[in-house]
Protein backbone atom coordinates (compact mmCIF):
# COMPACT_ATOMS: atom_id res chain seq x y z
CA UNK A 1 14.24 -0.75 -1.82
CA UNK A 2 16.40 -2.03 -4.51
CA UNK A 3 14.83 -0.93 -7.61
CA UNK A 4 16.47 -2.23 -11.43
CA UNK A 5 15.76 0.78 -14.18
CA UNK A 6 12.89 -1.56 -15.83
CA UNK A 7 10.85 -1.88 -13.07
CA UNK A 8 10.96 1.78 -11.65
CA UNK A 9 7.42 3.95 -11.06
CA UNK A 10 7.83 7.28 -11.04
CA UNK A 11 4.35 8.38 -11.97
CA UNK A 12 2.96 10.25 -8.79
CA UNK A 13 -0.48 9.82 -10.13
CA UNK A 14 0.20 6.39 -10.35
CA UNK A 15 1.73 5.61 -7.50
CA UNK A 16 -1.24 7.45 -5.22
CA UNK A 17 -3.59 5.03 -7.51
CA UNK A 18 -1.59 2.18 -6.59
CA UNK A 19 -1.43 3.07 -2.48
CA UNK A 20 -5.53 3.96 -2.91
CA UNK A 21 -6.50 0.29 -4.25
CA UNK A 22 -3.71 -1.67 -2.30
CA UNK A 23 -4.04 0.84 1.13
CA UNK A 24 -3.70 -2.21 3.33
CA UNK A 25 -0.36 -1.47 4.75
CA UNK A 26 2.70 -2.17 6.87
CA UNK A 27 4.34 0.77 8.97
CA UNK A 28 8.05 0.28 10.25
CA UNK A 29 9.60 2.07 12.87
CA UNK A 30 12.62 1.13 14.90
CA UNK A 31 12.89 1.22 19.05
CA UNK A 32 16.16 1.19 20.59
CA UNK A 33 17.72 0.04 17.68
CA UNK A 34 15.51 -3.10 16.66
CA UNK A 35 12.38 -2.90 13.76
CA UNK A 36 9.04 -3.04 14.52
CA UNK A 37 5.98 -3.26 12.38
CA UNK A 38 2.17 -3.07 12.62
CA UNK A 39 -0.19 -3.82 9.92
CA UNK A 40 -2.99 -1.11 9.16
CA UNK A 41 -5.08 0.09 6.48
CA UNK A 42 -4.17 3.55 5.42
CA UNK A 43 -5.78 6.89 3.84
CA UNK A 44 -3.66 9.24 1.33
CA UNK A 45 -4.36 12.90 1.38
CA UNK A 46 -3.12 15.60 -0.79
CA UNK A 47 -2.74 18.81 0.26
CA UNK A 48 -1.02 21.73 -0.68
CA UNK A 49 2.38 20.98 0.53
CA UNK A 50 2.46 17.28 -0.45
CA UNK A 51 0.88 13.74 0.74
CA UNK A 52 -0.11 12.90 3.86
CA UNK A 53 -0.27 9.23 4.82
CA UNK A 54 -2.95 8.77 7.75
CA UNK A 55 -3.91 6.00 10.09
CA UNK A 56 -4.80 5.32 13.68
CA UNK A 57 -3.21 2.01 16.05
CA UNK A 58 -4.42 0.76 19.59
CA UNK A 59 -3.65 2.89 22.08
CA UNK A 60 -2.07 0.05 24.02
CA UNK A 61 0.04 -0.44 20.34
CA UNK A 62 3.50 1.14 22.08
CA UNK A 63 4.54 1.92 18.35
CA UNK A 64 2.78 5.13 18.04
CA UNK A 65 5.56 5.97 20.93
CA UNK A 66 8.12 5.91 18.34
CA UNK A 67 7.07 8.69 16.74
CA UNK A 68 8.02 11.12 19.15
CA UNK A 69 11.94 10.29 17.79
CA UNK A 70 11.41 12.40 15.00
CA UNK A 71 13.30 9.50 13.13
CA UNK A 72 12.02 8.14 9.56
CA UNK A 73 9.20 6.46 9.14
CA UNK A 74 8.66 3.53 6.75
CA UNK A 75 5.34 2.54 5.29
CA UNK A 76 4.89 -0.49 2.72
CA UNK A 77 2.27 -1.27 0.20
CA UNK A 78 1.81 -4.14 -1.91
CA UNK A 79 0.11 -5.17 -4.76
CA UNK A 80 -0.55 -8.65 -6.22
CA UNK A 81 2.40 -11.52 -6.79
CA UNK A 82 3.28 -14.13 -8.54
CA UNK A 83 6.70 -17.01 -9.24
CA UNK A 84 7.01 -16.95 -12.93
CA UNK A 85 8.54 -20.48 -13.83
CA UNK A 86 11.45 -20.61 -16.02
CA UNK A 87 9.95 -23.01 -18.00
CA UNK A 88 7.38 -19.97 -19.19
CA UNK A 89 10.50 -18.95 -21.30
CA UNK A 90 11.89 -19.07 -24.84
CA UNK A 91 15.46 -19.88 -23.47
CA UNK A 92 16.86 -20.92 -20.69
CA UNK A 93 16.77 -19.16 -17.42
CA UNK A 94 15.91 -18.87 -13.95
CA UNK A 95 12.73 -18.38 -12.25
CA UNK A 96 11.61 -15.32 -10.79
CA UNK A 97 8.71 -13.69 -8.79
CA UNK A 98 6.39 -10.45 -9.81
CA UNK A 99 5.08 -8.40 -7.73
CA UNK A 100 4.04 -4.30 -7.00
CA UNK A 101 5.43 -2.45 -4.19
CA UNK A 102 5.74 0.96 -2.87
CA UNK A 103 7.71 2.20 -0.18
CA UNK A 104 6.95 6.03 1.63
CA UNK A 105 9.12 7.30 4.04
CA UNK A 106 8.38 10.33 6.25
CA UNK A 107 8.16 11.75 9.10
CA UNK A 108 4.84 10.68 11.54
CA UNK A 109 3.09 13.39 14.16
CA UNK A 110 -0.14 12.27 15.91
CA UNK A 111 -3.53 13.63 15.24
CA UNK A 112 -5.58 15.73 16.90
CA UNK A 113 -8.84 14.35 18.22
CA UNK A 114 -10.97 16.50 15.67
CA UNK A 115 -8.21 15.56 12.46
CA UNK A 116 -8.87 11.84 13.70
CA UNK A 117 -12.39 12.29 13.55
CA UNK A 118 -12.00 13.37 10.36
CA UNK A 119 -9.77 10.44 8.81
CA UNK A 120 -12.47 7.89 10.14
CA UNK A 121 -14.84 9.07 8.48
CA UNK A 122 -13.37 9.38 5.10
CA UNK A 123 -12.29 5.67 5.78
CA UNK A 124 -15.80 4.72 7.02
CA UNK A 125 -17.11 6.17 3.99
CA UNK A 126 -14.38 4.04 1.82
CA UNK A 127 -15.43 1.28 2.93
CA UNK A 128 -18.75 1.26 4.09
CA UNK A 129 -19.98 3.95 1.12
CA UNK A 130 -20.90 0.85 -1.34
CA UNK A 131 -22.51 -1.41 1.19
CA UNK A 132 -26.26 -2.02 1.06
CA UNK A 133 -26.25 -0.95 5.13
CA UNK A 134 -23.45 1.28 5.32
CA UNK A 135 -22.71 1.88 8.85
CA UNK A 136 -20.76 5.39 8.93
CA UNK A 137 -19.76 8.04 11.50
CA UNK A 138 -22.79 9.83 12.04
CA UNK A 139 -24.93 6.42 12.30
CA UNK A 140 -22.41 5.57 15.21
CA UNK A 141 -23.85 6.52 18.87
CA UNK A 142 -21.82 9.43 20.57
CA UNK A 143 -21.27 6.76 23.76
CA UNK A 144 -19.91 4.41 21.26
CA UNK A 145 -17.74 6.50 19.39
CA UNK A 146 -16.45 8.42 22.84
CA UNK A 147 -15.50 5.31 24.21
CA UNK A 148 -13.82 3.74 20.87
CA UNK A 149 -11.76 6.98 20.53
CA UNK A 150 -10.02 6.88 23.88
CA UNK A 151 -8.56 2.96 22.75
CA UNK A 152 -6.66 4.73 19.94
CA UNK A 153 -4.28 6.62 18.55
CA UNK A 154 -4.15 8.95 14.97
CA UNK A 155 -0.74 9.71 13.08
CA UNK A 156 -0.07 11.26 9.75
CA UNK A 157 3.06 10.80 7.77
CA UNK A 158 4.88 13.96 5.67
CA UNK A 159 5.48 11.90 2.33
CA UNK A 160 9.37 12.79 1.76
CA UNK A 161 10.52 9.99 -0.13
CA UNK A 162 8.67 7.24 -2.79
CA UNK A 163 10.02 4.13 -3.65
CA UNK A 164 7.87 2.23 -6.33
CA UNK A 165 8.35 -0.82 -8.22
CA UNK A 166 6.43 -2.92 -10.57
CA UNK A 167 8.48 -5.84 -11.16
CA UNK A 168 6.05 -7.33 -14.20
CA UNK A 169 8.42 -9.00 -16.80
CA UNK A 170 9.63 -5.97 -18.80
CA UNK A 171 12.61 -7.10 -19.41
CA UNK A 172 11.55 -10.01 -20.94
CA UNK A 173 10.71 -10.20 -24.68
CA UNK A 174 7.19 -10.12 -26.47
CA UNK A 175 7.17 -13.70 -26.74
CA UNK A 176 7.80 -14.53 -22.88
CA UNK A 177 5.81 -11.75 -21.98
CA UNK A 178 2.61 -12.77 -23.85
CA UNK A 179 3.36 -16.93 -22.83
CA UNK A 180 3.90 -15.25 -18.87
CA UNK A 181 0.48 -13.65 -19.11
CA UNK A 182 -1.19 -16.94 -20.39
CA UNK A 183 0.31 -19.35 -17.88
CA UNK A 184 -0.41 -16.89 -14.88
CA UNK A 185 -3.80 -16.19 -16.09
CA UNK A 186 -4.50 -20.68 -16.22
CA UNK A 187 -2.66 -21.18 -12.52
CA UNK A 188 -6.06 -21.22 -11.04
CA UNK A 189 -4.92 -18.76 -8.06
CA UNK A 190 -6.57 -15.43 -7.33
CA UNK A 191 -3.16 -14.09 -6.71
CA UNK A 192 -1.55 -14.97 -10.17
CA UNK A 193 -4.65 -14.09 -12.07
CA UNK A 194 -4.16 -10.31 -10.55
CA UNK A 195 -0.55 -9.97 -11.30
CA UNK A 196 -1.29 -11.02 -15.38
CA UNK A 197 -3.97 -8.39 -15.34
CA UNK A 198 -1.22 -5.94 -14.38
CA UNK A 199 1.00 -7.32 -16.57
CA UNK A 200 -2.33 -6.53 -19.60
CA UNK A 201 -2.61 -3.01 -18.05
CA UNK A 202 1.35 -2.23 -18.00
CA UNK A 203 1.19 -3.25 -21.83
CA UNK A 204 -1.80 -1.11 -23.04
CA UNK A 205 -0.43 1.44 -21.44
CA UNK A 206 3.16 1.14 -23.17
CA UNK A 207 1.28 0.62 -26.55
């Protein structure tokens, strides 16, 4: 991923923030030459010799295959986006878009039945923890969860490489900045209302 100097990341704890609240992912592999991609929700785990990126696929999903290459794998995460009109600026210029992204590359191995077990949970727990009926692993029938676990398949990714950028109009000046903020926080679009509170947090944090 191209990357300009303003808009690099290089904050691991940021960075595992940013995969942990945007963990609705892309993975990229290649077969016989050509991309392919399937769109998952990921976990992140730490552990002593790095970051792990986990997630499981349909069985009858013949990407998982891929991994058996021992080529890289790709997996994208993104954040929210916005255009930023020119118009938004002091003097004249283009238009632009903003937007967060993170790129890990690695190399993916497939889980074991009990390490898959494991990752569900956690992710049941993500998701379900908060809920007023949380339906988690151990409220699952054995039958059930037998029966769901032979439809798919569990890989983990060795984090070797990050790639993280934040394009969020730091290279524009105070005055743009501020007026960019304003005008994405009055577009009336979820979207553009997220990317100007990142734009608020990236400031505060600079200040």
């Amino acid at each position: 991923m191209y990357i300009p100097k303003y808009f690099k990341v290089t904050s691991v704890d940021e960075i595992r923030d940013f995969v942990q609240n945007n963990s609705f992912g892309t993975i990229v592999t290649t077969e016989q030459g050509k991309p392919i991609a399937t769109h998952l929700p990921f976990g992140l785990d730490e552990k002593d010799d790095g970051y792990y990126i986990t997630g499981h696929m349909a069985y009858g999903n013949p990407q998982w295959r891929t991994f058996e290459t021992g080529e890289d794998v790709l997996v994208m995460f993104q954040g929210p986006h916005a255009y930023i009109s020119s118009s938004w600026y002091e003097k004249e210029n283009v238009p632009t878009w903003n937007y967060q992204a993170v790129h890990l590359y690695g190399k993916a191995s497939i889980l074991e039945k009990d390490e898959l077990i494991k990752d569900l949970t956690i992710m049941l727990e993500k998701y379900e923890g908060n809920r007023k009926k949380p339906v988690l692993w151990d409220k699952l029938s054995p039958q059930l969860l037998e029966s769901e676990l032979k439809g798919i398949v569990g890989f983990k990714i060795k984090v070797e490489e990050i790639q993280a950028a934040y394009k969020l109009s730091q290279n524009r000046n105070e005055t743009d900045f501020t007026n960019i903020i304003d005008k994405l926080q009055n577009e009336g679009n979820a979207s553009s209302e997220q990317t100007a509170e990142q734009m608020v947090k990236k400031l505060k944090n600079h200040i």
